[in-house]
C-alpha atoms as a PDB file:
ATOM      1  CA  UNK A   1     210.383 -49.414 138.686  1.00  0.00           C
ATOM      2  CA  UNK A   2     214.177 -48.143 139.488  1.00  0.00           C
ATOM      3  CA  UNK A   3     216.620 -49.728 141.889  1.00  0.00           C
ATOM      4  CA  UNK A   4     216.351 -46.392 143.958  1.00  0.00           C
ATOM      5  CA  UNK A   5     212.600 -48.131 144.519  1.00  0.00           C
ATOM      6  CA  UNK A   6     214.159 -51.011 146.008  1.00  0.00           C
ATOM      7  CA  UNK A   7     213.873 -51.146 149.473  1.00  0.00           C
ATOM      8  CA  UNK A   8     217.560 -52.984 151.643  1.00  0.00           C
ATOM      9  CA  UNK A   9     217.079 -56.662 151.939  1.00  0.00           C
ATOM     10  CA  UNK A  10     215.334 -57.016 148.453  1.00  0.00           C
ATOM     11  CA  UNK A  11     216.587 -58.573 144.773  1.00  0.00           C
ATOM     12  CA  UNK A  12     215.799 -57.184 141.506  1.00  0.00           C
ATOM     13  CA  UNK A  13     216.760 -58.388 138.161  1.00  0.00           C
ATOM     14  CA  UNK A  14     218.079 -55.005 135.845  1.00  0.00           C
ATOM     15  CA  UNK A  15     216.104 -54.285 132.545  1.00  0.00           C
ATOM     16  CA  UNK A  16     217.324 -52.017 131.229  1.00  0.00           C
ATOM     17  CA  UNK A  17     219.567 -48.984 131.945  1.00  0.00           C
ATOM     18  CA  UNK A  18     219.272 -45.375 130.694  1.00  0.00           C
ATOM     19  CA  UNK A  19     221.719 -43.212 131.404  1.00  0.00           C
ATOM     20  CA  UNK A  20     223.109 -41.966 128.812  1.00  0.00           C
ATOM     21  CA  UNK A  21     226.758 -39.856 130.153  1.00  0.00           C
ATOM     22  CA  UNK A  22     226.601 -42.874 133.259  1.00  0.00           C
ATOM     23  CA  UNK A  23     225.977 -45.398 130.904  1.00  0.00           C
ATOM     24  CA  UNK A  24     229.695 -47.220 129.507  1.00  0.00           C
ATOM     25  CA  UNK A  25     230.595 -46.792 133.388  1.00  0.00           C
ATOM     26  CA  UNK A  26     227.331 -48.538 134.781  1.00  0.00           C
ATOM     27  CA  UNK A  27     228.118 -51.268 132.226  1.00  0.00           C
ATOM     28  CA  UNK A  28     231.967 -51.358 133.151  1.00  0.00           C
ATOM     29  CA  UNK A  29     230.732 -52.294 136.603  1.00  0.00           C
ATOM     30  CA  UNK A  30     228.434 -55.338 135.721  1.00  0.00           C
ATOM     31  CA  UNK A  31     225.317 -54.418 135.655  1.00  0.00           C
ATOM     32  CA  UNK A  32     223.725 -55.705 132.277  1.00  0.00           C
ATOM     33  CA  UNK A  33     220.232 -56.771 131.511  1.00  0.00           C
ATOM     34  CA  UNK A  34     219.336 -59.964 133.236  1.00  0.00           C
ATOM     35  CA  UNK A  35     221.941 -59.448 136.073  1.00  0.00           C
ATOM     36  CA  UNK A  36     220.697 -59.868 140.098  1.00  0.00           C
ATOM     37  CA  UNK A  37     220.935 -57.426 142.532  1.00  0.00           C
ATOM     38  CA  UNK A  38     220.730 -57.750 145.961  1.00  0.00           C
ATOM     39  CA  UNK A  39     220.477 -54.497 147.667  1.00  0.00           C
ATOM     40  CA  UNK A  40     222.380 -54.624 150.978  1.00  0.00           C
ATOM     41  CA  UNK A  41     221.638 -50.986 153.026  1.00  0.00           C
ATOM     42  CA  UNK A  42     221.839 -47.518 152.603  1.00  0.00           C
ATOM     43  CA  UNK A  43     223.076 -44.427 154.289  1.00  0.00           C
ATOM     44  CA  UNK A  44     221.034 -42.714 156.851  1.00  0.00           C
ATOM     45  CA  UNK A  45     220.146 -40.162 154.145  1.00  0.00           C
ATOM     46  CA  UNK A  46     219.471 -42.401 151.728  1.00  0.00           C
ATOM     47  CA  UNK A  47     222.392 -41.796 149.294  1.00  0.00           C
ATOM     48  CA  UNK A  48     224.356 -43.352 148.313  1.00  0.00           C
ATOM     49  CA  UNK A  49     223.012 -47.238 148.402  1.00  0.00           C
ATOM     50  CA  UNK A  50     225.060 -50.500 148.498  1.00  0.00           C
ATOM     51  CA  UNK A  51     224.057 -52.911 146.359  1.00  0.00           C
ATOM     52  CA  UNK A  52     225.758 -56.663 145.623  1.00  0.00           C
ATOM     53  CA  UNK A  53     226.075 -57.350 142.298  1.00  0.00           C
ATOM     54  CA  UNK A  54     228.008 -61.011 140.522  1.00  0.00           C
ATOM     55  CA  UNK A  55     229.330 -61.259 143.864  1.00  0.00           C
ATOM     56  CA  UNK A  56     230.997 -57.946 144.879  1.00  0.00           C
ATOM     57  CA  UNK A  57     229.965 -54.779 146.739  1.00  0.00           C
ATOM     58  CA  UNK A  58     229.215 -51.672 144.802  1.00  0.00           C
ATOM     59  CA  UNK A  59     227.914 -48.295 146.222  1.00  0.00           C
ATOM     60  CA  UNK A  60     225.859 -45.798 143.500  1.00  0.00           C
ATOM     61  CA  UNK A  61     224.196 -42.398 143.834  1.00  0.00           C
ATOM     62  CA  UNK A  62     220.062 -42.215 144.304  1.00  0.00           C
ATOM     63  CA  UNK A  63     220.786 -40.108 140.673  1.00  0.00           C
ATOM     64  CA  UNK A  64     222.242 -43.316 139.098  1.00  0.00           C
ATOM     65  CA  UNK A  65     220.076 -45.607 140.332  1.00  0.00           C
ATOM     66  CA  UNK A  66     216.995 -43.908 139.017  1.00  0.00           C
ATOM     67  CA  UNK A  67     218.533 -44.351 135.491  1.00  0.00           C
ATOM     68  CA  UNK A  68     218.223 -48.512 136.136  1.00  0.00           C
ATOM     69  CA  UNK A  69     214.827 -49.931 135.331  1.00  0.00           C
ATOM     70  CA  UNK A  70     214.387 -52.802 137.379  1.00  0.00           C
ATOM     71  CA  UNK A  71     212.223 -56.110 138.100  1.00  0.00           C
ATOM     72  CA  UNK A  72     211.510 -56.756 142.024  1.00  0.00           C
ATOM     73  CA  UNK A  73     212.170 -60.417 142.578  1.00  0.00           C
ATOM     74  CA  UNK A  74     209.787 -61.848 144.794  1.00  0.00           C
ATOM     75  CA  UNK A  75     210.058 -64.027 147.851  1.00  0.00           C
END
């Protein structure tokens, strides 16, 4: 699944990212395999979403968050 699958109020572990011309700037920003992400809310239209990742706000584009393959934490 891909964090644009994750619905606000959920966690997801990343594993693995695969963007190729994103990828050095998704990296840059923290978000590694293994890291949590809490997915705070997104706009009305859906784009962008804002996620929280190692403790800071970050805001990405439905395009970049298909390119991160996620795992839904549970409960």
């Amino acid at each position: 699944m891909t964090l644009q699958e994750i619905q606000p109020g959920e966690s997801c572990i990343v594993r693995q990212v695969y963007a190729n011309n994103l990828r050095k700037r998704i990296i840059d920003m923290g978000l590694i395999t293994g890291t949590k992400i809490y997915v705070k809310k997104t706009a009305p239209l859906g784009d962008p979403i804002e996620i929280i990742v190692r403790g800071y706000s970050l805001t990405l584009r439905k395009a970049e968050a298909r390119t991160i393959l996620v795992d839904r934490i549970e409960g």
